[in-house]
Protein backbone atom coordinates (compact mmCIF):
# COMPACT_ATOMS: atom_id res chain seq x y z
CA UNK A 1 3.74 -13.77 -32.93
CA UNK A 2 4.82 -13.46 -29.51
CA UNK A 3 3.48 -10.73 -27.32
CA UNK A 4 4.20 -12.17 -23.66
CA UNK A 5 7.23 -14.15 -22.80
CA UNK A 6 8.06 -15.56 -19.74
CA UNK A 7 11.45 -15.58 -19.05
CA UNK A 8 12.55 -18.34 -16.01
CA UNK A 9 15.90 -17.52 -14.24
CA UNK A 10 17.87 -19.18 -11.15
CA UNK A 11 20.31 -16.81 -11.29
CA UNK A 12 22.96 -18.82 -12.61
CA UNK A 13 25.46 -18.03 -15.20
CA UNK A 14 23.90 -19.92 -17.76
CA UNK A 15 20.31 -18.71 -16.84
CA UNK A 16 21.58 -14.98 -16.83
CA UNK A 17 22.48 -15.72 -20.85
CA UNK A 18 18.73 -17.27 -21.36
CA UNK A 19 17.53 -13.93 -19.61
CA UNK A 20 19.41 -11.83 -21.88
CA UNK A 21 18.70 -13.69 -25.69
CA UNK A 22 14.62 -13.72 -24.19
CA UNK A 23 15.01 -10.34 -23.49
CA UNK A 24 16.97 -9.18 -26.97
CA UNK A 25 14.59 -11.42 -29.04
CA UNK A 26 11.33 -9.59 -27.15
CA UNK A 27 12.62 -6.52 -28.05
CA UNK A 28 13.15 -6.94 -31.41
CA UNK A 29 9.04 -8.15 -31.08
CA UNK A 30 7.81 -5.28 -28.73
CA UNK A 31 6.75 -8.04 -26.34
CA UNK A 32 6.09 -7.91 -23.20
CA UNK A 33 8.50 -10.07 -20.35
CA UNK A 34 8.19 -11.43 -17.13
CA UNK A 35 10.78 -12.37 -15.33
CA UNK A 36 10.49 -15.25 -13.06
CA UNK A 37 12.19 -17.15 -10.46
CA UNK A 38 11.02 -19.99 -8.14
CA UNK A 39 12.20 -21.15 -4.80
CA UNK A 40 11.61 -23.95 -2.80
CA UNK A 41 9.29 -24.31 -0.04
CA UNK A 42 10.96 -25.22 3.69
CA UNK A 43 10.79 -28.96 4.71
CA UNK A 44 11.17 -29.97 8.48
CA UNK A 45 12.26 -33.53 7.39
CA UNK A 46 14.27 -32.52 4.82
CA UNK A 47 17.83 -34.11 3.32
CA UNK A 48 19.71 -30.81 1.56
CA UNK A 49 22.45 -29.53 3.73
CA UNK A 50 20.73 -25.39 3.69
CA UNK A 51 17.44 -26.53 4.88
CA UNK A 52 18.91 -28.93 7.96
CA UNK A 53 20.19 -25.71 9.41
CA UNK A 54 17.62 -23.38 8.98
CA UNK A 55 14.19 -22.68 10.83
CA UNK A 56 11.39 -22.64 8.39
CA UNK A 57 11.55 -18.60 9.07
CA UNK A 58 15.38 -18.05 8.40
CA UNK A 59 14.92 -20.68 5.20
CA UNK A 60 12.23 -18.20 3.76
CA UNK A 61 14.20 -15.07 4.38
CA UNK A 62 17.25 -16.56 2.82
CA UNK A 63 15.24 -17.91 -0.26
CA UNK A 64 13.33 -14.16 -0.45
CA UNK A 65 17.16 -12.77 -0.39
CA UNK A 66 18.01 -15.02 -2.88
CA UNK A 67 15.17 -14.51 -5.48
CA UNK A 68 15.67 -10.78 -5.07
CA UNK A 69 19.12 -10.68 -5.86
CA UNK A 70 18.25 -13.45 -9.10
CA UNK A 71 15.34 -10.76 -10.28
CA UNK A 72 17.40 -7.88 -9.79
CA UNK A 73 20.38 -8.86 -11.91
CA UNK A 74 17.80 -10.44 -14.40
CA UNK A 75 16.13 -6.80 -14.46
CA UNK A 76 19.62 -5.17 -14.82
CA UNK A 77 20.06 -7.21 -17.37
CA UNK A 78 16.63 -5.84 -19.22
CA UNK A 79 17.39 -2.85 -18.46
CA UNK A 80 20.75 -2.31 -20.27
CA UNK A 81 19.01 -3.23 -23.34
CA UNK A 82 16.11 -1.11 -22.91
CA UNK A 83 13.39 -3.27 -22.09
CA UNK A 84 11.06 -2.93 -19.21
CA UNK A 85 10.40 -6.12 -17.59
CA UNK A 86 8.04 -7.09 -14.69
CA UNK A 87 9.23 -9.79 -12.06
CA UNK A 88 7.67 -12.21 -10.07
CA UNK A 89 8.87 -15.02 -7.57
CA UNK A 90 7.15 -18.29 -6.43
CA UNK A 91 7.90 -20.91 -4.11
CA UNK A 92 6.91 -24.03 -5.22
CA UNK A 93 8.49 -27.77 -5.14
CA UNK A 94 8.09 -28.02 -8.36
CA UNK A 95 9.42 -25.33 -10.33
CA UNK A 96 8.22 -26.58 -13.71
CA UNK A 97 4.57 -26.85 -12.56
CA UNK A 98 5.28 -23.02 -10.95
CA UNK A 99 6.82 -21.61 -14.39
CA UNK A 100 4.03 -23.39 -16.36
CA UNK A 101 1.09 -21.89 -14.44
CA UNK A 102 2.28 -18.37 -14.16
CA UNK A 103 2.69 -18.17 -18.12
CA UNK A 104 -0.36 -19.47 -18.29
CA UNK A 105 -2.51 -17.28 -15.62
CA UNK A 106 -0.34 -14.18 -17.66
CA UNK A 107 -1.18 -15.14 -21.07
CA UNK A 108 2.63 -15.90 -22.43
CA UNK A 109 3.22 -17.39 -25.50
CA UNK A 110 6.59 -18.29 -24.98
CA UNK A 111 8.74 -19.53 -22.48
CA UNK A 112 12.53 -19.11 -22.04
CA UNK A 113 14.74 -20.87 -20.25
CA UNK A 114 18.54 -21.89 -19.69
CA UNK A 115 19.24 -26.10 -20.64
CA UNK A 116 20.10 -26.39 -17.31
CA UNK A 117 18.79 -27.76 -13.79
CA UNK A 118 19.46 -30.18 -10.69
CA UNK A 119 23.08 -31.57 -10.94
CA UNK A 120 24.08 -35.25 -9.72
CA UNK A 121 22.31 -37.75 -8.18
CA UNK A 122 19.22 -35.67 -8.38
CA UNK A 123 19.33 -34.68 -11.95
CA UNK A 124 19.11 -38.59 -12.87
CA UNK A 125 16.53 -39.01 -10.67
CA UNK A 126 14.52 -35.91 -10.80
CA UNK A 127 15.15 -34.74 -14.54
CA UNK A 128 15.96 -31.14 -15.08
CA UNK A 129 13.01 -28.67 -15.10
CA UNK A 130 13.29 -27.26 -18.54
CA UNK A 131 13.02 -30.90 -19.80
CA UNK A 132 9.81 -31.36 -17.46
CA UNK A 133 8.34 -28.31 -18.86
CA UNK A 134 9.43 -28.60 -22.21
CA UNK A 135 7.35 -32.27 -21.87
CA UNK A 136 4.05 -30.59 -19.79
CA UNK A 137 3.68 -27.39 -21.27
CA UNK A 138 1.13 -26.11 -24.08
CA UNK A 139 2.82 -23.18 -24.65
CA UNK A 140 6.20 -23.16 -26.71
CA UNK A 141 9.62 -22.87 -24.72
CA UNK A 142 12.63 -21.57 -26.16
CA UNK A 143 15.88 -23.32 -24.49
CA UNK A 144 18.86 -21.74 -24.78
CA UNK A 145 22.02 -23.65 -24.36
């Protein structure tokens, strides 16, 4: 049934819990997973309080910093229940579009993700990116909650 999920993680709390039921239910299908995290790209007019003080070079080591540490305790997290996982990070400013393209380009058949996204303001205005992939994606997407 499923032989390639795609697992997306901010490295939240609740994201750390999607990461570990994607991972458990790939393992009881020998499926492969990729782990995945996206970051935003640098904006020089830009409104959110870590990009106004940040160069576009500092902004890009602190989002690499960032992804690594989210990929590493995702892989931890594979790894204490015995599953090899492979993990990629993209910066995009759209992280649904990002999350939909790479299981696409690596042949997934499922995605995973926390029901979880943008708080405040921007949530209403922006929607939360499992519900914009969950409406723009082909492939199924398992949301945990």
């Amino acid at each position: 049934m499923y032989k390639n999920i795609l697992i997306a993680t901010d490295g939240s709390s609740l994201a750390a819990r999607a990461v570990e039921h994607g991972v458990n239910l790939a393992k009881s299908l020998g499926a492969n997973v990729l782990l995945l995290t996206v970051t935003e790209r640098f904006h020089v007019f830009a409104l959110e309080a870590d990009q106004l003080e940040e160069t576009s070079d500092s902004f890009r080591e602190h989002m690499r910093k960032q992804a690594e540490r989210t990929l590493s305790e995702a892989s931890e997290i594979a790894r204490n229940l015995g599953v090899e996982a492979t993990t990629l990070q993209m910066e995009d400013d759209a992280p649904y579009r990002a999350i939909i393209r790479m299981a696409e380009d690596h042949v997934c058949n499922l995605i995973v993700m926390a029901s979880h996204g943008r708080g405040g303001v921007s949530a209403l205005l922006l929607g939360s990116e499992t519900m914009k992939v969950l409406a723009h994606s082909n492939i199924p997407v398992l949301v945990v909650r």
